[in-house]
PDB file of N, CA and C in Angstrom:
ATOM      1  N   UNK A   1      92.973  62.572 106.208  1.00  0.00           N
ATOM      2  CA  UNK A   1      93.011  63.996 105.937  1.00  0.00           C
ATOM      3  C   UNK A   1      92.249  64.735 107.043  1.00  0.00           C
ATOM      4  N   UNK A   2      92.639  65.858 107.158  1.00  0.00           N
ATOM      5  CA  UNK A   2      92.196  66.577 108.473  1.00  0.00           C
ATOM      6  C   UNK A   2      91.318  67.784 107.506  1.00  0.00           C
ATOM      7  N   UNK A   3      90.427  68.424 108.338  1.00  0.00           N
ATOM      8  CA  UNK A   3      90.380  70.233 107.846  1.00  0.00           C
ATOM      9  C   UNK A   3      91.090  70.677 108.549  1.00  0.00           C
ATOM     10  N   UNK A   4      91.105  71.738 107.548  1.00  0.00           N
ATOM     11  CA  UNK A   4      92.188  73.089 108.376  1.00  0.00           C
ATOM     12  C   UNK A   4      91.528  74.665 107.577  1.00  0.00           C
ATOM     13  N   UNK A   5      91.582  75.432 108.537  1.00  0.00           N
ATOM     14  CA  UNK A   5      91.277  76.903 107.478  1.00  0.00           C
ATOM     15  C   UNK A   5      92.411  77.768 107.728  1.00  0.00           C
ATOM     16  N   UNK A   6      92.898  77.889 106.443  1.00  0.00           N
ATOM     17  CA  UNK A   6      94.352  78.755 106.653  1.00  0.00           C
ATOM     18  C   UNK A   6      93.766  80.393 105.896  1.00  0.00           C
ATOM     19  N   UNK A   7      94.048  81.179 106.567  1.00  0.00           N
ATOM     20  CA  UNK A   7      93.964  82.598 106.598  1.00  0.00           C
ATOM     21  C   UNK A   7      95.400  83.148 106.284  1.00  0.00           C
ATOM     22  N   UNK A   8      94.878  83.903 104.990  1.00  0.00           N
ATOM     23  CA  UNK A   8      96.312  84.680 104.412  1.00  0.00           C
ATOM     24  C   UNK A   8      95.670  85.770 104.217  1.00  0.00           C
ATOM     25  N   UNK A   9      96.648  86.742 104.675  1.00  0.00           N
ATOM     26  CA  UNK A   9      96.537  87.973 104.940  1.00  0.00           C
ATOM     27  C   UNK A   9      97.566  88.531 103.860  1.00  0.00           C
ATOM     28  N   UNK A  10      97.201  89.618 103.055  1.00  0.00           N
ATOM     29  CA  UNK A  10      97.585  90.147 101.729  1.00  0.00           C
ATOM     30  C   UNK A  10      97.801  91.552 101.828  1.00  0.00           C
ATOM     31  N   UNK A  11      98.657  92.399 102.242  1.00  0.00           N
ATOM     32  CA  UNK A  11      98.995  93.774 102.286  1.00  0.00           C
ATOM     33  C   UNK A  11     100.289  94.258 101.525  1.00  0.00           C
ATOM     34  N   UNK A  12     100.309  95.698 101.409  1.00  0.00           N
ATOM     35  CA  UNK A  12     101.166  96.098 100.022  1.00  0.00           C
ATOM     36  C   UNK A  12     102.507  96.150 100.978  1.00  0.00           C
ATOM     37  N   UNK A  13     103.413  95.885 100.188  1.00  0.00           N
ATOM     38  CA  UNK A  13     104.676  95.981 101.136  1.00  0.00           C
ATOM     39  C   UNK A  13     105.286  97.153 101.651  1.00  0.00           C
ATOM     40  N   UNK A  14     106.424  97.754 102.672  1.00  0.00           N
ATOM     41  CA  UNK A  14     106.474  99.235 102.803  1.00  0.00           C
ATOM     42  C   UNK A  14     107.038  99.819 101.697  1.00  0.00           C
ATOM     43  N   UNK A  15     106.999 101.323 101.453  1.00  0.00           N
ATOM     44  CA  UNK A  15     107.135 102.231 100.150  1.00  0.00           C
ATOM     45  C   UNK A  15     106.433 101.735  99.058  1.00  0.00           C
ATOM     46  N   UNK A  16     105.351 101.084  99.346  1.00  0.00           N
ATOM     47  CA  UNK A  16     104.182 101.067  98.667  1.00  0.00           C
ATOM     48  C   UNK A  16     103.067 101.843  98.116  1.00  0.00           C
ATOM     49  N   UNK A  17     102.493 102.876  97.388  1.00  0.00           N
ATOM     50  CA  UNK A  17     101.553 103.677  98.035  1.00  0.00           C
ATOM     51  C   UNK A  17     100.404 103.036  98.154  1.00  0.00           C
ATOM     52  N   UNK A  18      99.326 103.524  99.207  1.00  0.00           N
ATOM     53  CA  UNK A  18      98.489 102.642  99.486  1.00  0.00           C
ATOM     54  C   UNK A  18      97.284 103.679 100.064  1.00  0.00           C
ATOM     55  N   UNK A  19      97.031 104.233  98.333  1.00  0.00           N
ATOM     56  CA  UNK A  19      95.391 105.023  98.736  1.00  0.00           C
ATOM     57  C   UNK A  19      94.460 105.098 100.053  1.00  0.00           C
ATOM     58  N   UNK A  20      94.360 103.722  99.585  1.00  0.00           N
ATOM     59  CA  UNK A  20      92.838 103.619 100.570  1.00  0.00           C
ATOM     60  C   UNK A  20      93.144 103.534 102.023  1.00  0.00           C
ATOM     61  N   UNK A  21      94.358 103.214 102.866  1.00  0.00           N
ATOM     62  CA  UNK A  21      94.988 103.498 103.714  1.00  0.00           C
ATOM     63  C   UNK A  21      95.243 105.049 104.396  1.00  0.00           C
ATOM     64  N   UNK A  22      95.623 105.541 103.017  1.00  0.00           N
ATOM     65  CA  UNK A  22      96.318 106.833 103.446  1.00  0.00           C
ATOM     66  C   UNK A  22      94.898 107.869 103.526  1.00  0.00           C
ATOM     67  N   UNK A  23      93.529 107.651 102.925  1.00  0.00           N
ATOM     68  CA  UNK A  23      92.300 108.451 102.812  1.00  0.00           C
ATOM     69  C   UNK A  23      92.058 107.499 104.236  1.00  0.00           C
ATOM     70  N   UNK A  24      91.715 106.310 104.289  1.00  0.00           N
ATOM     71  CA  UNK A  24      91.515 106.146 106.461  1.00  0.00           C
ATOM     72  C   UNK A  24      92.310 106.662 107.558  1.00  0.00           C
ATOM     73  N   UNK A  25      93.560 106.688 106.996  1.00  0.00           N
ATOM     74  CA  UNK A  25      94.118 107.547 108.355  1.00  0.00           C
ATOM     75  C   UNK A  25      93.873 109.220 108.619  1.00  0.00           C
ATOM     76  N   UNK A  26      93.705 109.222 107.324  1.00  0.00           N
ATOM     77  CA  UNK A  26      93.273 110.991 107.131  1.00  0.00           C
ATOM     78  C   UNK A  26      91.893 111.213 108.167  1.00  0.00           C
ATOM     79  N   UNK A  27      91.214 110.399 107.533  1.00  0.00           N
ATOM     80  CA  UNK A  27      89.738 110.163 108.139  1.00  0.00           C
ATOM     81  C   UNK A  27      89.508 109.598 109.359  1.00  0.00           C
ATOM     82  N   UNK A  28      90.271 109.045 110.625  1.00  0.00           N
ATOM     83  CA  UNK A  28      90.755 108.649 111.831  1.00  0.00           C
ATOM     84  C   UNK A  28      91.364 109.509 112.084  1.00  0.00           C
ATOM     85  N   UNK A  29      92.128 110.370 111.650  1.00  0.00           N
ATOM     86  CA  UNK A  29      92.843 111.437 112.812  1.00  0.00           C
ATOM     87  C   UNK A  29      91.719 112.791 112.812  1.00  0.00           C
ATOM     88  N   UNK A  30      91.087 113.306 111.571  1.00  0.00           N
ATOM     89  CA  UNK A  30      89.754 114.087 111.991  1.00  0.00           C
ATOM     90  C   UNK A  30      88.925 113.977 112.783  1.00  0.00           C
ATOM     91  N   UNK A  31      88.708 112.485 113.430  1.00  0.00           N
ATOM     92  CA  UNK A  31      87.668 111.979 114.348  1.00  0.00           C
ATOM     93  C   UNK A  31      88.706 112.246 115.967  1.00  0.00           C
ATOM     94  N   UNK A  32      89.766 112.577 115.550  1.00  0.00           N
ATOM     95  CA  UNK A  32      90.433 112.716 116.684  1.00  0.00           C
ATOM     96  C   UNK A  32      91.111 111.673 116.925  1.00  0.00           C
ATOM     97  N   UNK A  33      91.651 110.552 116.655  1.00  0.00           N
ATOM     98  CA  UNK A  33      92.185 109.585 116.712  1.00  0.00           C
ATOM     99  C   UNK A  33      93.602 109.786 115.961  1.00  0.00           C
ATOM    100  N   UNK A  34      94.782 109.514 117.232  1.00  0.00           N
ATOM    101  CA  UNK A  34      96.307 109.125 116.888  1.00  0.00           C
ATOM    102  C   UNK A  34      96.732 108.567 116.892  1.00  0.00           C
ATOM    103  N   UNK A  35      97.366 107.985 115.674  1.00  0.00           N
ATOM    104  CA  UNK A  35      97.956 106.589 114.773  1.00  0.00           C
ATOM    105  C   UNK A  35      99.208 107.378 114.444  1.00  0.00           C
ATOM    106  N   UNK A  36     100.164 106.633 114.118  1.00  0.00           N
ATOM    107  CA  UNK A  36     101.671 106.660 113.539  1.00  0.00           C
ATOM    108  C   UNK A  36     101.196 106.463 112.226  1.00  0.00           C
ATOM    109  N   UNK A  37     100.659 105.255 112.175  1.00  0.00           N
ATOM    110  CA  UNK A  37     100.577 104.502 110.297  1.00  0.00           C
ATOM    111  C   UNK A  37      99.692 104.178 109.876  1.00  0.00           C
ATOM    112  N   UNK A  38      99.039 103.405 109.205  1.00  0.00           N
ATOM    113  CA  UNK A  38      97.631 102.582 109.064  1.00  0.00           C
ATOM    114  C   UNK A  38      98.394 101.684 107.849  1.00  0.00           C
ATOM    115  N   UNK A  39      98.032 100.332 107.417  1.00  0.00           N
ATOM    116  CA  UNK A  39      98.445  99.788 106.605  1.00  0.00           C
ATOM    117  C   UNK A  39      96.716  99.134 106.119  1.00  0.00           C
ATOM    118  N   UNK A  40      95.971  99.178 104.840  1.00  0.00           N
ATOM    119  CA  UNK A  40      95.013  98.367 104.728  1.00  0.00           C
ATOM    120  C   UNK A  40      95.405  96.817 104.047  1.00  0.00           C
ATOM    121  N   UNK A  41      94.551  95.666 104.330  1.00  0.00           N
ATOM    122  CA  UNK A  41      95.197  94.404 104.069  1.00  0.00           C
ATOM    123  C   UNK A  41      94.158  93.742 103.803  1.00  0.00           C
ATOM    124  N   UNK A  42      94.111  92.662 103.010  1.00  0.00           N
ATOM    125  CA  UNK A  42      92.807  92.249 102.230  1.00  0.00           C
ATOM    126  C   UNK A  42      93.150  90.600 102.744  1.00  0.00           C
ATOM    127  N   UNK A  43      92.298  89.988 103.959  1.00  0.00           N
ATOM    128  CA  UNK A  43      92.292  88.682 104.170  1.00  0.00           C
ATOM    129  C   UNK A  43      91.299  87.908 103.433  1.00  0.00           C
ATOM    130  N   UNK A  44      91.947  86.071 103.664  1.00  0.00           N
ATOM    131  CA  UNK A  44      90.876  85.280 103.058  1.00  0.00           C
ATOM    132  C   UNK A  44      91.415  84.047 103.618  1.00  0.00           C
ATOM    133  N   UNK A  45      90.169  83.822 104.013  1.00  0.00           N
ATOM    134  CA  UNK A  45      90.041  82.093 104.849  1.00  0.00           C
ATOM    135  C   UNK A  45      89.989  81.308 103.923  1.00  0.00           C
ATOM    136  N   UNK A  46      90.623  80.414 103.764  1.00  0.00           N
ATOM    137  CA  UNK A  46      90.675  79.365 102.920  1.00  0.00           C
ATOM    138  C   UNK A  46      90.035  77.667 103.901  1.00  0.00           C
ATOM    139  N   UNK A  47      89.345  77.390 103.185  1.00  0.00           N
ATOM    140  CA  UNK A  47      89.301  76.110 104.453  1.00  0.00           C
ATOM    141  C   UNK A  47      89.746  74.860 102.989  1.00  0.00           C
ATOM    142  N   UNK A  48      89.975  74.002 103.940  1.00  0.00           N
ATOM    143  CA  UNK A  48      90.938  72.921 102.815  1.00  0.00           C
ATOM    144  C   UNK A  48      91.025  71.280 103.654  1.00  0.00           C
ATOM    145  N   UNK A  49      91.456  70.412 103.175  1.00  0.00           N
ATOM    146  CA  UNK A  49      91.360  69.529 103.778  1.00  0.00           C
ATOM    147  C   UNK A  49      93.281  69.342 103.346  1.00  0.00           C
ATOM    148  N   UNK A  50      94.144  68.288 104.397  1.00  0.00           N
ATOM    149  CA  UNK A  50      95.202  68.703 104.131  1.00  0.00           C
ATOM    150  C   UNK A  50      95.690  67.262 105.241  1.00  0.00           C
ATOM    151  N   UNK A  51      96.652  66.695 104.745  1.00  0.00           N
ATOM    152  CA  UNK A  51      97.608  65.570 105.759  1.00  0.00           C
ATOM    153  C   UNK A  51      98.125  66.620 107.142  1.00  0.00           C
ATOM    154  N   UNK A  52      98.383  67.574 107.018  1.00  0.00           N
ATOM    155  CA  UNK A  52      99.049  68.448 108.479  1.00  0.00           C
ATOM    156  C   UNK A  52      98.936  69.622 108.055  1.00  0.00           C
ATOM    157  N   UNK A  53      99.116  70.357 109.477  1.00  0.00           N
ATOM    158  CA  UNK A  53      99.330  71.923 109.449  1.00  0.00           C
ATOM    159  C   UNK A  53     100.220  72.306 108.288  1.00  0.00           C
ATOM    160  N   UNK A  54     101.582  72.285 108.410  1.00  0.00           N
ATOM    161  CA  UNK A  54     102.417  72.539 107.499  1.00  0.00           C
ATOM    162  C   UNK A  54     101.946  72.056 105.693  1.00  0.00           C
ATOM    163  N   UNK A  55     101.194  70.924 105.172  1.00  0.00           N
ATOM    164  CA  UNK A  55     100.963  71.087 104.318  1.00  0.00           C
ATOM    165  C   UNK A  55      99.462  71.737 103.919  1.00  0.00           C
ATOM    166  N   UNK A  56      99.196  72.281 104.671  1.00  0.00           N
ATOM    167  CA  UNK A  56      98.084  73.194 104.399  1.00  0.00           C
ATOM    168  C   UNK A  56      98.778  74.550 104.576  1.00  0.00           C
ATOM    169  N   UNK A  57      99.602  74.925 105.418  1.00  0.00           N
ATOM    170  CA  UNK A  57     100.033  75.652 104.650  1.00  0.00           C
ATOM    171  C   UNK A  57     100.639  76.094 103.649  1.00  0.00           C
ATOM    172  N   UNK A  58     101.159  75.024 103.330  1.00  0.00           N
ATOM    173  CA  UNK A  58     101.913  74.860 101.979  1.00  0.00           C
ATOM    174  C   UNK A  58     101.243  75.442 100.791  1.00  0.00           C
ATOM    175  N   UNK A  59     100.216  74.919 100.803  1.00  0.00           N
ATOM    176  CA  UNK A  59      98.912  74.790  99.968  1.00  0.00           C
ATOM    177  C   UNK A  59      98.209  76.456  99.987  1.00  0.00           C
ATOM    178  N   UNK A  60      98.517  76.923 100.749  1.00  0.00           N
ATOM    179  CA  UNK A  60      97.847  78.107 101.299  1.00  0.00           C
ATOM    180  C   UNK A  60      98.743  79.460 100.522  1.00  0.00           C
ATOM    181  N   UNK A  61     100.215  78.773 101.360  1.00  0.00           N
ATOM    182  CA  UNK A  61     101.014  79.867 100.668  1.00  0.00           C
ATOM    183  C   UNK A  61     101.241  79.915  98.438  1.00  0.00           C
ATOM    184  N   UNK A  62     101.551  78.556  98.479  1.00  0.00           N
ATOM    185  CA  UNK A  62     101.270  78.881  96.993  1.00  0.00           C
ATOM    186  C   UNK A  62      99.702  79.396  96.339  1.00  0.00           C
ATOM    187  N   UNK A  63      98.803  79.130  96.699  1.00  0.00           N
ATOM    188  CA  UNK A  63      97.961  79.948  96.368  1.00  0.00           C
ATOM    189  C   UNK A  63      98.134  81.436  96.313  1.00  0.00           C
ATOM    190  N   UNK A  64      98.527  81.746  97.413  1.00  0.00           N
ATOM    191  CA  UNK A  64      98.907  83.318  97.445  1.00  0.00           C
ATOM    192  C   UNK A  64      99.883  83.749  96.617  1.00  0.00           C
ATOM    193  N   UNK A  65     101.097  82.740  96.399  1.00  0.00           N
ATOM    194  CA  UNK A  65     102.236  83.330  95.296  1.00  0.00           C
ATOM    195  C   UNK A  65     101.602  83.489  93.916  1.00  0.00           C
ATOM    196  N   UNK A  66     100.442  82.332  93.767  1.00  0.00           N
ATOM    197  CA  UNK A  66     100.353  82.460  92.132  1.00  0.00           C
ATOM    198  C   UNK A  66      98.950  83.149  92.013  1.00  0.00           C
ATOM    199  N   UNK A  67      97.995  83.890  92.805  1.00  0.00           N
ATOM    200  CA  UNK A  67      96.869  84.294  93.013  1.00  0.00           C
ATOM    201  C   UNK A  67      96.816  85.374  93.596  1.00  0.00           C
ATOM    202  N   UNK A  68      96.270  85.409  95.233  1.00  0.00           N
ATOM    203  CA  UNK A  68      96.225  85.989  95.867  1.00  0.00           C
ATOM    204  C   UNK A  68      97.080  87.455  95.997  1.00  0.00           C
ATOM    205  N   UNK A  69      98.107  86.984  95.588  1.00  0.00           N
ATOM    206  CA  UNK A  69      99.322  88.480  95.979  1.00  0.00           C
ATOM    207  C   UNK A  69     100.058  88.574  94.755  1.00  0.00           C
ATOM    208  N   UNK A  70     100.476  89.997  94.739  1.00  0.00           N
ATOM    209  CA  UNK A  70     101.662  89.637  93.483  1.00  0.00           C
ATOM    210  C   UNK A  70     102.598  90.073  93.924  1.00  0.00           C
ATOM    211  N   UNK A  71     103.599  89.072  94.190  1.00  0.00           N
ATOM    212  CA  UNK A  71     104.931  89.215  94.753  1.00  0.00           C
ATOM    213  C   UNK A  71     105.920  90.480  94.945  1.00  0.00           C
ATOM    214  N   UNK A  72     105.577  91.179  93.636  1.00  0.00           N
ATOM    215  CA  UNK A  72     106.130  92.766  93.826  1.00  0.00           C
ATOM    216  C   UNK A  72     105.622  93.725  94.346  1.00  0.00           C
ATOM    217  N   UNK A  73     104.706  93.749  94.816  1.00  0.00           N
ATOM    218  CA  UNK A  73     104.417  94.727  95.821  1.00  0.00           C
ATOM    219  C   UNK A  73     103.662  94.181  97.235  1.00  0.00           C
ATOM    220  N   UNK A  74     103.329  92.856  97.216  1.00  0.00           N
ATOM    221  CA  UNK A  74     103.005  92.659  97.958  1.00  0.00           C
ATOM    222  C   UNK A  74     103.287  91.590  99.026  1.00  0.00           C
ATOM    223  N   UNK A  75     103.241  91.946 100.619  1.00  0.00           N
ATOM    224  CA  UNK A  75     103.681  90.844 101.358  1.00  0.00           C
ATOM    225  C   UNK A  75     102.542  90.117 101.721  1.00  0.00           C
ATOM    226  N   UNK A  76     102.497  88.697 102.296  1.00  0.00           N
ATOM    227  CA  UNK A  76     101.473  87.995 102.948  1.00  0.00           C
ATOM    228  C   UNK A  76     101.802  87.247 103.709  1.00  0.00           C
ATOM    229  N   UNK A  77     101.105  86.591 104.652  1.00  0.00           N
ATOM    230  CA  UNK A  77     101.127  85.597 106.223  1.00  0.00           C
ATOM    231  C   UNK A  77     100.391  84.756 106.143  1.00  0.00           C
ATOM    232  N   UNK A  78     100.599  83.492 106.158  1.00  0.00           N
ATOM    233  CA  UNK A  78      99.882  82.481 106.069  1.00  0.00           C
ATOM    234  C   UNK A  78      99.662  81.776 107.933  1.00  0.00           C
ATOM    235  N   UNK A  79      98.303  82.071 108.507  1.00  0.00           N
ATOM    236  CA  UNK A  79      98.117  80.970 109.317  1.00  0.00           C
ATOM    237  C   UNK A  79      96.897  79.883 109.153  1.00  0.00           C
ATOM    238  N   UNK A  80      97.336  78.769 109.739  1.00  0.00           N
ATOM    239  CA  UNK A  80      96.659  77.554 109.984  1.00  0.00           C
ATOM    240  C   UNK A  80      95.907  77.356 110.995  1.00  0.00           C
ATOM    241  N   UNK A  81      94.658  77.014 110.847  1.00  0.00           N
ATOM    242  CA  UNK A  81      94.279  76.386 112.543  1.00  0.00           C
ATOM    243  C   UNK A  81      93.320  75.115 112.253  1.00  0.00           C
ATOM    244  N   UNK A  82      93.521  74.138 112.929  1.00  0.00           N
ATOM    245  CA  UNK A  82      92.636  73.142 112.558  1.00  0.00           C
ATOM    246  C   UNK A  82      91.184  73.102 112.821  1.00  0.00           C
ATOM    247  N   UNK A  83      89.721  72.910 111.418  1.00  0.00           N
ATOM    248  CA  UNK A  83      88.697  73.125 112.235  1.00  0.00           C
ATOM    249  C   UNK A  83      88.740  72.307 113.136  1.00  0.00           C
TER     250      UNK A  83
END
């Protein structure tokens, strides 16, 4: 078994509304700063021990289907890197 820390990244999907997003971009363009969009996204390192990349991610992504995210509004990205 190897380690691996797989990082899934958890954000609302588009036509989502997404408060706390939409009060930072408000609050970035007063400071003078020009953005098109802002999306906010809630990551988490997972570290795990795992036979390969792919089954750590495996491992990674179902966590996120049955935990991490809830499928209806939300998308997520699973990467791997070996410690």
């Amino acid at each position: 078994m190897t380690g691996y820390t797989a990082t899934v990244t958890v954000r609302l999907k588009h036509g989502v509304l997404d408060p706390e997003a939409e009060t930072t971009q408000q609050a970035l363009e007063r400071l003078g700063f020009e953005l098109e969009d802002l999306r906010a996204a809630d990551r988490f390192e997972v570290d795990l021990e795992a036979k390969s990349a792919d089954a750590a991610s495996e491992r990674a992504s179902e966590m996120a289907e049955r935990l991490l995210a809830n499928p209806t509004i939300h998308d997520y990205d699973v990467e791997v890197a070996e410690r």
